[in-house]
C-alpha atoms as a PDB file:
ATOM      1  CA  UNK A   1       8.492  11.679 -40.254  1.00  0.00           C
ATOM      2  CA  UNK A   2       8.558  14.895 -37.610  1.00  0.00           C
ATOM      3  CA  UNK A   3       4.827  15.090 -38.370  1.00  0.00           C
ATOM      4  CA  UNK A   4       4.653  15.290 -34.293  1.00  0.00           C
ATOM      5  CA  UNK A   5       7.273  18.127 -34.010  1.00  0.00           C
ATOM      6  CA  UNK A   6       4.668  20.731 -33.785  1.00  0.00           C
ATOM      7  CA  UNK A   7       3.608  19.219 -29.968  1.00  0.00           C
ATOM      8  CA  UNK A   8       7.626  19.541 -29.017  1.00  0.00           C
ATOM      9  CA  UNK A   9       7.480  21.545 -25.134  1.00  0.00           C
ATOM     10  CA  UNK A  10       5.305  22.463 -22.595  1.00  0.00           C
ATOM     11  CA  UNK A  11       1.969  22.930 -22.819  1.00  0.00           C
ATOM     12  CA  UNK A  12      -1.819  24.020 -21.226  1.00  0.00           C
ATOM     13  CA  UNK A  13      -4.131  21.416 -22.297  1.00  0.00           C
ATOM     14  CA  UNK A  14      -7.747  21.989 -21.590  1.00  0.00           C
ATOM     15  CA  UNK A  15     -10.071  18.514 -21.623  1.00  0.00           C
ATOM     16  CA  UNK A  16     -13.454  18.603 -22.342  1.00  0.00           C
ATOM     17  CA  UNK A  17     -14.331  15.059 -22.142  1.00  0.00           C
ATOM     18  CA  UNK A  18     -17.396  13.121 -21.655  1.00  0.00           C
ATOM     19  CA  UNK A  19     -18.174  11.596 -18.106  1.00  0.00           C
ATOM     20  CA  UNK A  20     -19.964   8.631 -19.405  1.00  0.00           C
ATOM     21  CA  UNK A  21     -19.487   7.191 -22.932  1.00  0.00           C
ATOM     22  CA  UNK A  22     -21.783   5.293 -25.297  1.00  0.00           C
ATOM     23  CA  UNK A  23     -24.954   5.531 -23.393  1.00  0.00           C
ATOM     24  CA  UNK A  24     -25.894   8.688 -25.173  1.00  0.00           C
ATOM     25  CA  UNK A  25     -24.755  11.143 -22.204  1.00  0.00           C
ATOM     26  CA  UNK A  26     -24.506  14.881 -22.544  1.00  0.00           C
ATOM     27  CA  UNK A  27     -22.790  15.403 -19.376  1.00  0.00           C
ATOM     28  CA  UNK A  28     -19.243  16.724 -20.205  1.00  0.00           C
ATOM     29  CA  UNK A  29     -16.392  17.643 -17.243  1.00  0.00           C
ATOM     30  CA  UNK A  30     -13.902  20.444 -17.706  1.00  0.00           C
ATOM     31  CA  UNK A  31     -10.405  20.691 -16.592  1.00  0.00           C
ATOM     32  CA  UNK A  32      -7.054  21.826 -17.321  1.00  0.00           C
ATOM     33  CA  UNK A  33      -3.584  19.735 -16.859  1.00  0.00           C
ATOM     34  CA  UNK A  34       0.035  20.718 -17.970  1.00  0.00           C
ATOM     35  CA  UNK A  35       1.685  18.577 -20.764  1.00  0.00           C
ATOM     36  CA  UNK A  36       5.340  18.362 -21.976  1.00  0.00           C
ATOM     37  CA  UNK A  37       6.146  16.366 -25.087  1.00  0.00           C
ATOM     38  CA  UNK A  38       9.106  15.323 -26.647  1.00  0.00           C
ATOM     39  CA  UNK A  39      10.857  14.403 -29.918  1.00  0.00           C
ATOM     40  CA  UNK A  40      13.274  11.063 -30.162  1.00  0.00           C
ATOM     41  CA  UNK A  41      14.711   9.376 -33.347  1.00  0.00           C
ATOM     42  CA  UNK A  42      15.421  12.226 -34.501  1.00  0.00           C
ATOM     43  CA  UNK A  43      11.246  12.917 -35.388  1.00  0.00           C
ATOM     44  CA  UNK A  44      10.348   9.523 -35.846  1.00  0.00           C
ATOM     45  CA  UNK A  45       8.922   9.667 -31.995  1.00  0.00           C
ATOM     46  CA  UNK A  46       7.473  11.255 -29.679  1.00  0.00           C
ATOM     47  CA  UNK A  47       6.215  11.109 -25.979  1.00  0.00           C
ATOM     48  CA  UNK A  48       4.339  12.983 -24.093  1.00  0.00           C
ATOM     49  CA  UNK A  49       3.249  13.468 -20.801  1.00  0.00           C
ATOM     50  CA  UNK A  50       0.162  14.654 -19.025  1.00  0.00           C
ATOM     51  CA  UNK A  51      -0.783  15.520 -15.536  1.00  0.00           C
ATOM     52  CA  UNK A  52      -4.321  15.186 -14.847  1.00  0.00           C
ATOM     53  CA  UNK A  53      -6.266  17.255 -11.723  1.00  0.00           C
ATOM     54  CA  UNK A  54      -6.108  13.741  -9.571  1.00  0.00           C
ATOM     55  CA  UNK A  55      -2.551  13.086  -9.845  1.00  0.00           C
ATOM     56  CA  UNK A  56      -2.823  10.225 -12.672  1.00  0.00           C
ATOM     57  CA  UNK A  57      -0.407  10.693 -15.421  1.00  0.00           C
ATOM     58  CA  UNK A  58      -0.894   9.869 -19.147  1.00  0.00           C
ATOM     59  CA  UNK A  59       2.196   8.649 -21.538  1.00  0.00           C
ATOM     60  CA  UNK A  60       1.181   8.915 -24.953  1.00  0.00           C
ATOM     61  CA  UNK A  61       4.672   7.088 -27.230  1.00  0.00           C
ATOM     62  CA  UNK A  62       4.197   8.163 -31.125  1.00  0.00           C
ATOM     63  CA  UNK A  63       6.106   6.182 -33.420  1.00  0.00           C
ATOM     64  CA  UNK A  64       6.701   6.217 -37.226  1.00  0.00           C
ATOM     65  CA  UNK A  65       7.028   3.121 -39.673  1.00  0.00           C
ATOM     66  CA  UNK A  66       8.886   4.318 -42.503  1.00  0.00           C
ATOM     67  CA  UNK A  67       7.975   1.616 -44.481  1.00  0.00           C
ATOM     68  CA  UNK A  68       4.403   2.399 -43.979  1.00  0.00           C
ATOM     69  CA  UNK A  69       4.500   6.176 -43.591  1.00  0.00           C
ATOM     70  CA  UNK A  70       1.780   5.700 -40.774  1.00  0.00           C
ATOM     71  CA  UNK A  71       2.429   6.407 -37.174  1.00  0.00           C
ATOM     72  CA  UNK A  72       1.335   4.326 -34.302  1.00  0.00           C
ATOM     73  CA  UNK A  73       0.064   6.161 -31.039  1.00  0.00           C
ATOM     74  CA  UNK A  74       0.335   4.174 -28.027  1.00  0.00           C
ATOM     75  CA  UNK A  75      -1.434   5.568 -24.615  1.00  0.00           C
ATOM     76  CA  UNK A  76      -0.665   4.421 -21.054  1.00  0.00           C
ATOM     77  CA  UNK A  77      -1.537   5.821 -17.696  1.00  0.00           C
ATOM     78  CA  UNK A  78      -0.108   5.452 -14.362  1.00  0.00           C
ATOM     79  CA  UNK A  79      -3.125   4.455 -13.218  1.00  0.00           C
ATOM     80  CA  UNK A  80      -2.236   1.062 -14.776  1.00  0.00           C
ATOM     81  CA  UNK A  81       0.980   0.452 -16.099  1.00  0.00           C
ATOM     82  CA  UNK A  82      -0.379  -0.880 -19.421  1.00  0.00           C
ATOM     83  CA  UNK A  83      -0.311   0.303 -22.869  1.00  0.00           C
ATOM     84  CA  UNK A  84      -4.079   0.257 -24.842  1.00  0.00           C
ATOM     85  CA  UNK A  85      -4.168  -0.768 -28.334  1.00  0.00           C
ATOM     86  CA  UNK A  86      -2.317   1.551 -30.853  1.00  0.00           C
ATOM     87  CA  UNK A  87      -4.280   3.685 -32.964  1.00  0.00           C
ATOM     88  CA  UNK A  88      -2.548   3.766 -36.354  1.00  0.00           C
ATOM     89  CA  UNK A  89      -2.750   6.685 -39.302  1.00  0.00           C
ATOM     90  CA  UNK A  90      -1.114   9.454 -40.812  1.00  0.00           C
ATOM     91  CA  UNK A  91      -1.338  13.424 -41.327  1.00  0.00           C
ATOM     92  CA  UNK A  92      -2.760  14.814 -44.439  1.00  0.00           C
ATOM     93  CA  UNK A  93      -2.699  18.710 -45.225  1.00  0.00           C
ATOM     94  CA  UNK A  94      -2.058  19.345 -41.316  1.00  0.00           C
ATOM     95  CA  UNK A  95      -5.192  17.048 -40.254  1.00  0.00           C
ATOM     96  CA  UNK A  96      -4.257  13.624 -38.771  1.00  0.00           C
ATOM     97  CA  UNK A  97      -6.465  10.308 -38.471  1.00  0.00           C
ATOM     98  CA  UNK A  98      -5.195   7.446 -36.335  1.00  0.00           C
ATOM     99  CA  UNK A  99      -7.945   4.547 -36.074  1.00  0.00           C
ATOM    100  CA  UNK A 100      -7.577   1.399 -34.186  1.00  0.00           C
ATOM    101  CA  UNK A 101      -9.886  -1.129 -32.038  1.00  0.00           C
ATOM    102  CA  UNK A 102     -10.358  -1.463 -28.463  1.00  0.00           C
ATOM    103  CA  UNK A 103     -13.049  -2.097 -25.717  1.00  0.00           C
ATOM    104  CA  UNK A 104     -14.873   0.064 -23.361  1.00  0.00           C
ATOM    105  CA  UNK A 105     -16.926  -1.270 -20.621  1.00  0.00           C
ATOM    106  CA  UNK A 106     -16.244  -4.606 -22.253  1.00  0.00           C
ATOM    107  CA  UNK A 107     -18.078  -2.903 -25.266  1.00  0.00           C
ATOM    108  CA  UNK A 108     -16.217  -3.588 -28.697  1.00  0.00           C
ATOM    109  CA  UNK A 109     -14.921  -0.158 -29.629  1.00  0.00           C
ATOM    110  CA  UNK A 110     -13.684   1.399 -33.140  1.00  0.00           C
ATOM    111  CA  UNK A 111     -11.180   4.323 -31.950  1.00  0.00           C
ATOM    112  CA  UNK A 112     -10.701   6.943 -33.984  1.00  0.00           C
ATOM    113  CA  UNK A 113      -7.998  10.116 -32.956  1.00  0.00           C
ATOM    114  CA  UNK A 114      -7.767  13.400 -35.080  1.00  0.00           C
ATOM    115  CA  UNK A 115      -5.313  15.883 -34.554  1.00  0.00           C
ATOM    116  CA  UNK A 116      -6.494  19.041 -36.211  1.00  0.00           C
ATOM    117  CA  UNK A 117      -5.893  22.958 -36.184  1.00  0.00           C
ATOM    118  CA  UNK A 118      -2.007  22.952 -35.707  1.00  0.00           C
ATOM    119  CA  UNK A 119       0.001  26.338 -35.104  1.00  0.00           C
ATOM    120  CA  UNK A 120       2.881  27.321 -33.627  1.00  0.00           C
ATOM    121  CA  UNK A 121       1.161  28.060 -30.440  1.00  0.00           C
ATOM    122  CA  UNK A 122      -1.734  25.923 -30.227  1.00  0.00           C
ATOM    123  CA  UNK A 123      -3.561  22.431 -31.252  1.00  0.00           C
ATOM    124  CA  UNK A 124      -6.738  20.418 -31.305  1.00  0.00           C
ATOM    125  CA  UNK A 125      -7.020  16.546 -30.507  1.00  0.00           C
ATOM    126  CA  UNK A 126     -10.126  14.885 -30.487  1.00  0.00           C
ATOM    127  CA  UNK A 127     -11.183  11.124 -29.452  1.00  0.00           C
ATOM    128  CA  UNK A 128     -14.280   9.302 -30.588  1.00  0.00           C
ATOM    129  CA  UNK A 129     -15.972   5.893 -30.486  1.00  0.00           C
ATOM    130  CA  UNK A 130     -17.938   3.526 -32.889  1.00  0.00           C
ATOM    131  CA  UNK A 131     -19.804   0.808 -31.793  1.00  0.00           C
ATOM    132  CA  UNK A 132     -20.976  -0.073 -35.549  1.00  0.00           C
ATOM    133  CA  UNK A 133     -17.524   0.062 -37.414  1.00  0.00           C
ATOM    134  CA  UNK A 134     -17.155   3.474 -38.155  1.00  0.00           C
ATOM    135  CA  UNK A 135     -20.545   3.864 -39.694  1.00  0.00           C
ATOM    136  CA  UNK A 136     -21.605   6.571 -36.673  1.00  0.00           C
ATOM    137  CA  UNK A 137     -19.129   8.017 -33.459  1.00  0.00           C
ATOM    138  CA  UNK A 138     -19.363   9.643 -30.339  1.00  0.00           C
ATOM    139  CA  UNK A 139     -16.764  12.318 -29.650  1.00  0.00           C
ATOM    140  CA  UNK A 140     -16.194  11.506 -25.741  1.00  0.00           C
ATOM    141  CA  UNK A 141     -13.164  13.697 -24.980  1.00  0.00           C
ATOM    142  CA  UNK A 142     -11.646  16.962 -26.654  1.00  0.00           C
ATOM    143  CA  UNK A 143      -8.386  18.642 -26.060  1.00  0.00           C
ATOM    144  CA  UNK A 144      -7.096  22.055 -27.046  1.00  0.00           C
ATOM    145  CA  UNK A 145      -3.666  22.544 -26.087  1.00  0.00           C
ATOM    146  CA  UNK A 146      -2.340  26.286 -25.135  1.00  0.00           C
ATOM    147  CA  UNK A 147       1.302  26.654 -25.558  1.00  0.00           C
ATOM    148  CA  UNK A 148       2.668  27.330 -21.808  1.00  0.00           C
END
């Protein structure tokens, strides 16, 4: 619980993410977009919002399961209107792993998020695929957030 409090305001969140996934692609695309998130349920979740270069915006909603102590992150854009699958996992000594299942391209995809390198003033998220259940993954989009 509150494990997402660290992301609470505004921030600068430079993307560094792939252009074209699980064909073996080294071509990456840079850009910057604001973010604000914040905390509801009094830290049991969390929402934030992103503003990409083209005008889409992305709604991440971060809940907790006390009964579990995992968190499920749930992503939408405005693009669509639709949440993806929830990635589900928990933070251990400041580093957290949400994994979950989706498709991309129609491709059966293993998802796995990882929030790393938490301060007060900055923050790391990372998103890769697995094609072959988790035995390999390709990172395909990076964030480093920049408190504003």
């Amino acid at each position: 619980m509150g494990d997402f409090d660290f992301l609470v305001g505004s921030w600068n969140v430079h993307n560094h993410r792939l252009t074209k996934r699980l064909i073996g692609s080294e071509d990456w695309v840079e850009f910057t977009a604001p973010a604000k998130s914040w905390s509801l349920f009094e830290g049991k979740a969390n929402v934030d919002e992103i503003v990409f270069p083209d005008g889409v915006r992305g709604l991440t909603l971060r809940l907790f399961d006390p009964a579990t102590g995992k968190w499920s992150l749930n992503w939408s854009s405005s693009d669509t209107g639709t949440l993806f699958p929830p990635v589900i996992g928990e933070f251990t000594d400041g580093r957290g792993v949400f994994h979950g299942d989706d498709t991309e391209g129609g491709t059966p995809v293993r998802v796995r998020f990882v929030w790393s390198d938490i301060t007060e003033n900055s923050a790391r998220w990372e998103q890769s695929f697995s094609t072959d259940g988790g035995a390999s993954w390709e990172l395909n989009w990076i964030m480093s957030f920049t408190r504003a």
